[in-house]
Protein backbone atom coordinates (compact mmCIF):
# COMPACT_ATOMS: atom_id res chain seq x y z
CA UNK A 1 -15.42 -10.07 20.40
CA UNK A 2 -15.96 -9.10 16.62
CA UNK A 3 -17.58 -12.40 14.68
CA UNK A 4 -14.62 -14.01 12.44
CA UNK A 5 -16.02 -12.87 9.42
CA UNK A 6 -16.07 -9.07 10.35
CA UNK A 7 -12.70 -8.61 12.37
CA UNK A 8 -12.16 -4.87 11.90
CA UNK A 9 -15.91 -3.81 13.27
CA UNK A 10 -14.94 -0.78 15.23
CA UNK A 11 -11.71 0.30 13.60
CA UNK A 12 -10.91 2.88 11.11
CA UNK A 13 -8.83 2.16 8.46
CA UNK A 14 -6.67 4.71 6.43
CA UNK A 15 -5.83 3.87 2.60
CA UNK A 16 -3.63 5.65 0.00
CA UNK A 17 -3.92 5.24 -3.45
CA UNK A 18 -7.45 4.20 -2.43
CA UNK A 19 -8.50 4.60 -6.51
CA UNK A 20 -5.99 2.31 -7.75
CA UNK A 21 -6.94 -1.23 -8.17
CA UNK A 22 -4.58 -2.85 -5.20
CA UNK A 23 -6.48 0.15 -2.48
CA UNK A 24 -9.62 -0.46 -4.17
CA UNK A 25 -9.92 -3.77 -3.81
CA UNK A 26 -7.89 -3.69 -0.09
CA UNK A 27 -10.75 -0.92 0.83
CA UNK A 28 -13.76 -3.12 -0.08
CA UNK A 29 -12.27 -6.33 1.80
CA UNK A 30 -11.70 -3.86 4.81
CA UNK A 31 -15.43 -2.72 4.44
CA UNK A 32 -17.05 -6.17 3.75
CA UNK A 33 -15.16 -6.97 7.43
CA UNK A 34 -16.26 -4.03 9.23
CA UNK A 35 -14.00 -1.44 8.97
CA UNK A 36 -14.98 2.24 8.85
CA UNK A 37 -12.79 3.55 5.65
CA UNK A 38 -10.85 6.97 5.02
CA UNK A 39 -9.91 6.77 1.55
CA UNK A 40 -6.42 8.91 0.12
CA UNK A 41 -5.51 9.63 -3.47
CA UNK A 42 -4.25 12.79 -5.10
CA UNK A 43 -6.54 15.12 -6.44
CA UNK A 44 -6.83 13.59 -9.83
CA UNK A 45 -7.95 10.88 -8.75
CA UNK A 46 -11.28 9.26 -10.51
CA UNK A 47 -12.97 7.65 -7.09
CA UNK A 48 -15.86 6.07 -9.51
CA UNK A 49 -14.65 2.51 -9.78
CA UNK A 50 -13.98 2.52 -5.51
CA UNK A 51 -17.23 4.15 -4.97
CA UNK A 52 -18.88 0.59 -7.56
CA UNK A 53 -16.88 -1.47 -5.41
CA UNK A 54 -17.72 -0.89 -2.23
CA UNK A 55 -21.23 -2.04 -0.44
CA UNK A 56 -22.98 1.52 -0.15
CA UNK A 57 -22.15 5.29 -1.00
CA UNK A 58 -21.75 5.63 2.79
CA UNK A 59 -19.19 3.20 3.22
CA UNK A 60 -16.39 5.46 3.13
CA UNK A 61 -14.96 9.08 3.68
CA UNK A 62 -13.29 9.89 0.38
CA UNK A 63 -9.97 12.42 0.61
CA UNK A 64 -7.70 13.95 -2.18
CA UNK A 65 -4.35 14.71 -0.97
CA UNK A 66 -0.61 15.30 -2.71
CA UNK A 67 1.30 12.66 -0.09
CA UNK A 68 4.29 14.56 -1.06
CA UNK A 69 3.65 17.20 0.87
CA UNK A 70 3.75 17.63 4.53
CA UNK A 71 0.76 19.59 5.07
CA UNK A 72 -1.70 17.41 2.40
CA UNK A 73 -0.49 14.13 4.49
CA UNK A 74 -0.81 16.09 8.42
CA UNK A 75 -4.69 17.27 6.77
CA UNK A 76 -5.15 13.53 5.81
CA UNK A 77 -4.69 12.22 9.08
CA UNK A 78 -6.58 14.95 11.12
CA UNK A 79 -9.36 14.45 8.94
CA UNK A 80 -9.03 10.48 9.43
CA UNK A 81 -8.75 10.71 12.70
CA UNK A 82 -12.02 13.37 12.96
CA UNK A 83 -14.26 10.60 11.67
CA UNK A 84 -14.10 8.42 14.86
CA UNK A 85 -11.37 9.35 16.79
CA UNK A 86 -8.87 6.50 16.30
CA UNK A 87 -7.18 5.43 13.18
CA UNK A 88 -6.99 1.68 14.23
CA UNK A 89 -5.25 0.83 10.13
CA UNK A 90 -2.71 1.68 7.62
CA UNK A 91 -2.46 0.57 4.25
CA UNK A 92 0.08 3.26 3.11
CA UNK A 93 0.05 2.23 -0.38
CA UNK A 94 0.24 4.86 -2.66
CA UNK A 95 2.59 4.63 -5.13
CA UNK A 96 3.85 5.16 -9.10
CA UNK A 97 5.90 3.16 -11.49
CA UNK A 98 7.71 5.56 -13.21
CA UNK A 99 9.52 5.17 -16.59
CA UNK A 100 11.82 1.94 -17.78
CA UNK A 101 15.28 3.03 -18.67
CA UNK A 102 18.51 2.07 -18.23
CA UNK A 103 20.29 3.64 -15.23
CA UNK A 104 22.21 5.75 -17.74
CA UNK A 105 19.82 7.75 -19.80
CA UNK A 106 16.77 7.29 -16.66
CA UNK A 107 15.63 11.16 -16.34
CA UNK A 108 17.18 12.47 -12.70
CA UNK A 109 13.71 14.44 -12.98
CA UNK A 110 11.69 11.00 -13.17
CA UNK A 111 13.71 9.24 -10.83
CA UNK A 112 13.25 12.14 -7.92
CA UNK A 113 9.49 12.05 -8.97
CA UNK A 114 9.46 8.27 -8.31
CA UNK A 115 11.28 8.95 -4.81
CA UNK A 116 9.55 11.82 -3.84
CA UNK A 117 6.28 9.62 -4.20
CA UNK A 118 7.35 5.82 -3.24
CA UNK A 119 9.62 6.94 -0.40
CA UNK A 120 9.10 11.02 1.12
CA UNK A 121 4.80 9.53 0.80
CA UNK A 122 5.44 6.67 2.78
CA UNK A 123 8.03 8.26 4.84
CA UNK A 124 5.28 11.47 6.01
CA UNK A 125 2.47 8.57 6.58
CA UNK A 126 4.81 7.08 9.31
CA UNK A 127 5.76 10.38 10.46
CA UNK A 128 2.14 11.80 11.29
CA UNK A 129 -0.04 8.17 11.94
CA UNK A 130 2.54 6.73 14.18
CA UNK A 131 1.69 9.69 17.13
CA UNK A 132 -1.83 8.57 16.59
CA UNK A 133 -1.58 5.26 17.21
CA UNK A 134 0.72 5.71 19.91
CA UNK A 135 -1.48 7.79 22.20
CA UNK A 136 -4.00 5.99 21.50
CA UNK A 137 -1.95 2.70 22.31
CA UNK A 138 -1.58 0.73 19.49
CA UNK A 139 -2.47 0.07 15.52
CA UNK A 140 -1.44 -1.95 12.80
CA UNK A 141 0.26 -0.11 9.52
CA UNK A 142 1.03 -1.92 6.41
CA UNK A 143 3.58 -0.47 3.94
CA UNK A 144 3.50 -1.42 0.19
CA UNK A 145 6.74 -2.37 -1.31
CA UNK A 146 7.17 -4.83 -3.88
CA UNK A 147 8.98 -7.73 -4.98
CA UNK A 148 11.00 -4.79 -6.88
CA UNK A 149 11.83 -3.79 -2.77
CA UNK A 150 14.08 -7.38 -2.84
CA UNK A 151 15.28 -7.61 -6.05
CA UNK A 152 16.91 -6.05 -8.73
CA UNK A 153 15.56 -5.58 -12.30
CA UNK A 154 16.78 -4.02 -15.77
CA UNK A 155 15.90 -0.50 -16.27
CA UNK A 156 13.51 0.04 -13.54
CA UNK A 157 16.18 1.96 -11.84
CA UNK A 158 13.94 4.09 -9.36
CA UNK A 159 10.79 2.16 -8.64
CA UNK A 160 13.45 -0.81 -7.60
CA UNK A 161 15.50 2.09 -5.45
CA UNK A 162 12.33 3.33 -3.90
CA UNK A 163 10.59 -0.16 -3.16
CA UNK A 164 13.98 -1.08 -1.37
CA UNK A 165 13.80 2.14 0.65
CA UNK A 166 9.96 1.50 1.77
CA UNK A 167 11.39 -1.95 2.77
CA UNK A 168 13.60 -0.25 5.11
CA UNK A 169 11.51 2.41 6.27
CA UNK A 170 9.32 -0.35 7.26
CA UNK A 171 12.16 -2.28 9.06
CA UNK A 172 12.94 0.91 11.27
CA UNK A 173 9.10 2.03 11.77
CA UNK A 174 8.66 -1.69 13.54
CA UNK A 175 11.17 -0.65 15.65
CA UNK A 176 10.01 2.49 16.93
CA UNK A 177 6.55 1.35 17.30
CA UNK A 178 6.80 -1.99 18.67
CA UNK A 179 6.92 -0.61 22.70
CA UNK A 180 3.75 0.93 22.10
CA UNK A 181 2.21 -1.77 20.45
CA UNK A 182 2.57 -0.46 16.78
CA UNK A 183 3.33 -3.18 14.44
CA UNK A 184 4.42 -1.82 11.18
CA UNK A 185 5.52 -4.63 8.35
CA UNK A 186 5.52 -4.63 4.51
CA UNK A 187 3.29 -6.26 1.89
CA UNK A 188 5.29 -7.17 -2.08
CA UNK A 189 3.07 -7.87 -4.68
CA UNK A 190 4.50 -9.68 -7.92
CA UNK A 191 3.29 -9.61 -11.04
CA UNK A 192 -0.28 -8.22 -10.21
CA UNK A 193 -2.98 -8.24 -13.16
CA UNK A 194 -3.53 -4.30 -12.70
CA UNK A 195 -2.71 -1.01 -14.94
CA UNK A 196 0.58 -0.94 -13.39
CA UNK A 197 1.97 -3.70 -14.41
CA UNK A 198 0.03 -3.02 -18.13
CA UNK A 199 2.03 -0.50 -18.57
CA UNK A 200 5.52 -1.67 -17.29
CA UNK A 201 5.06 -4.97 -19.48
CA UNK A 202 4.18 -2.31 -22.43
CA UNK A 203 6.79 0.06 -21.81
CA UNK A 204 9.66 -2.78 -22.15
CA UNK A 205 8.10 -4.26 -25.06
CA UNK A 206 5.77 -6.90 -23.81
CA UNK A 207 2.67 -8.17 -22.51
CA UNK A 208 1.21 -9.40 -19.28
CA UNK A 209 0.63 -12.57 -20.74
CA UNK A 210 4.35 -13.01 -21.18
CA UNK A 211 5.33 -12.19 -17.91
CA UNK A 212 2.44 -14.73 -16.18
CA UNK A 213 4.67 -17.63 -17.95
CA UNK A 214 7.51 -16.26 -15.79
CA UNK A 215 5.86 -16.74 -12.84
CA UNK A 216 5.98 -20.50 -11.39
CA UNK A 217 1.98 -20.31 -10.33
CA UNK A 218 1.50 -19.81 -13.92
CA UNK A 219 -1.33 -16.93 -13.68
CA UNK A 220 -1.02 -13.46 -12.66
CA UNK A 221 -2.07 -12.30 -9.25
CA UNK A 222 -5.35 -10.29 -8.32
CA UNK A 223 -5.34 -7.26 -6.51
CA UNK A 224 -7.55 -8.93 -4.08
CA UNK A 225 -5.02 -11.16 -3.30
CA UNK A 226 -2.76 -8.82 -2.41
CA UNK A 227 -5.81 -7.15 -0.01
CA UNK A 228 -6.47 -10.07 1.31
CA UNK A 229 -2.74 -10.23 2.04
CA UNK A 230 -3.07 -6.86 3.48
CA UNK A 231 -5.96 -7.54 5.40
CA UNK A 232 -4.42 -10.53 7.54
CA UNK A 233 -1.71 -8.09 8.51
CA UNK A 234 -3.63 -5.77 10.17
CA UNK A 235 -5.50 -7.75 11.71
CA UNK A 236 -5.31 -9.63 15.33
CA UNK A 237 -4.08 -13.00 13.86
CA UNK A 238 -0.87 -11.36 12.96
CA UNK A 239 -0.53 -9.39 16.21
CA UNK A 240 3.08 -11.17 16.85
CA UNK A 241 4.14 -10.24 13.13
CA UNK A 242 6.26 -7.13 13.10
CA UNK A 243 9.03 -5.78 10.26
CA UNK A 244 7.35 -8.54 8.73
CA UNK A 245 8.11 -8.65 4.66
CA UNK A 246 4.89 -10.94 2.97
CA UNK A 247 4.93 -11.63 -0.54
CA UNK A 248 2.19 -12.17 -2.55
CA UNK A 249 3.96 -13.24 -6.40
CA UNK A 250 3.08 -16.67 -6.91
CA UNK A 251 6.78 -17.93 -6.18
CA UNK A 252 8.22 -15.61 -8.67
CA UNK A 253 11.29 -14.72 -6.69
CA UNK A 254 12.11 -18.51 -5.95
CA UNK A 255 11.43 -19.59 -9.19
């Protein structure tokens, strides 16, 4: 049995939006515990501050991939599954804001953007890891959502629509994976101290430091919270968790 500290020793995990600071940090707690990494973002992407953060050059296959499409997200997972076989983890994470508008002048062009990304990306990750885990009889996937995937909020129109549709992608994927020993179940950051929120808390004409006194805890949360969040999911200790919704936002929707 794999020591405490290093659960995932012998399993692959798969992250996308591996360069942004939630998958960066989730990929180096996955690494520090064993796990062999395939790392997702699109093509764009600047990999330098995951490559710093994790403990060698080696620790990771590194992939660039649109997960809009169908045949960037079917490449991602052959290629995954080519470096040992098995793709034992899912953090499908990747994921974008978009603008802050009212629901009556939000840009139909930004909103299907937002959808296209949040929902179709997490949709086509389900669609091609689920056979893999199947045959090979079982894995863990964890969807990110958001607190925005259980509430509402002013002018945030489509990252609130998508983050309720990942919510119920989730719900359904638990479903259909359960009998083969898939467990699928959702993660929903808060108010995480990351560019994302930056820029929301800009865009509306504030600061993060304004929206940490909203939040009960009193403090922001780290992205390694959220991994660590992650982490637990896929792991054996939650292996009777399934459609499972965690948040991590420092009793901000209770508050």
């Amino acid at each position: 049995m794999a020591a405490l500290d290093r659960p995932f020793d012998g399993k692959t995990a798969l992250i996308t939006g591996a360069a942004g600071m939630i998958g960066r940090a989730t990929a180096r707690i996955f690494a520090e515990r064993g796990a062999t990494l395939v790392l997702v973002d699109h093509p764009d992407a600047d990999w330098s501050d995951t490559r710093a953060a994790l403990p060698s050059a080696e620790a990771a296959t590194y992939l660039s991939a649109d997960v809009t499409k169908d045949a960037d997200v079917a490449a991602y997972v052959e290629a995954a599954k080519a470096v040992t076989g098995r793709i034992d983890v899912f953090f499908n994470n990747a994921g974008i804001e978009g603008p802050q508008a009212p629901i009556e002048s939000y840009p139909a062009d930004a909103f299907r953007k937002v959808m296209d990304v949040n929902v179709v990306g997490v949709f086509l990750g389900l669609q091609n890891v689920m056979p893999v885990m199947v045959a090979q009889g079982g894995g863990a996937i964890v969807n990110t959502s958001s607190i925005a995937g259980l509430i509402g909020a002013h002018s945030m129109a489509g990252y609130i629509a998508s983050k309720h549709a990942v919510l119920g992608l989730t719900r359904v994927a638990a479903l259909e994976g359960a009998p083969a020993g898939v467990r699928v179940n959702s993660v929903h950051p808060g108010f995480i101290d990351s560019r994302m929120l930056s820029d929301i808390a800009t865009r509306l004409g504030g600061t993060q430091e304004a929206l940490a006194e909203a939040v009960p805890a009193g403090r922001l949360g780290s992205p390694e919270e959220v991994g660590k969040a992650v982490a637990f999911l896929a792991s054996d200790e939650a292996s009777y968790m399934n459609g499972s919704q965690v948040v991590v936002d420092g009793g901000k929707i209770v508050g």
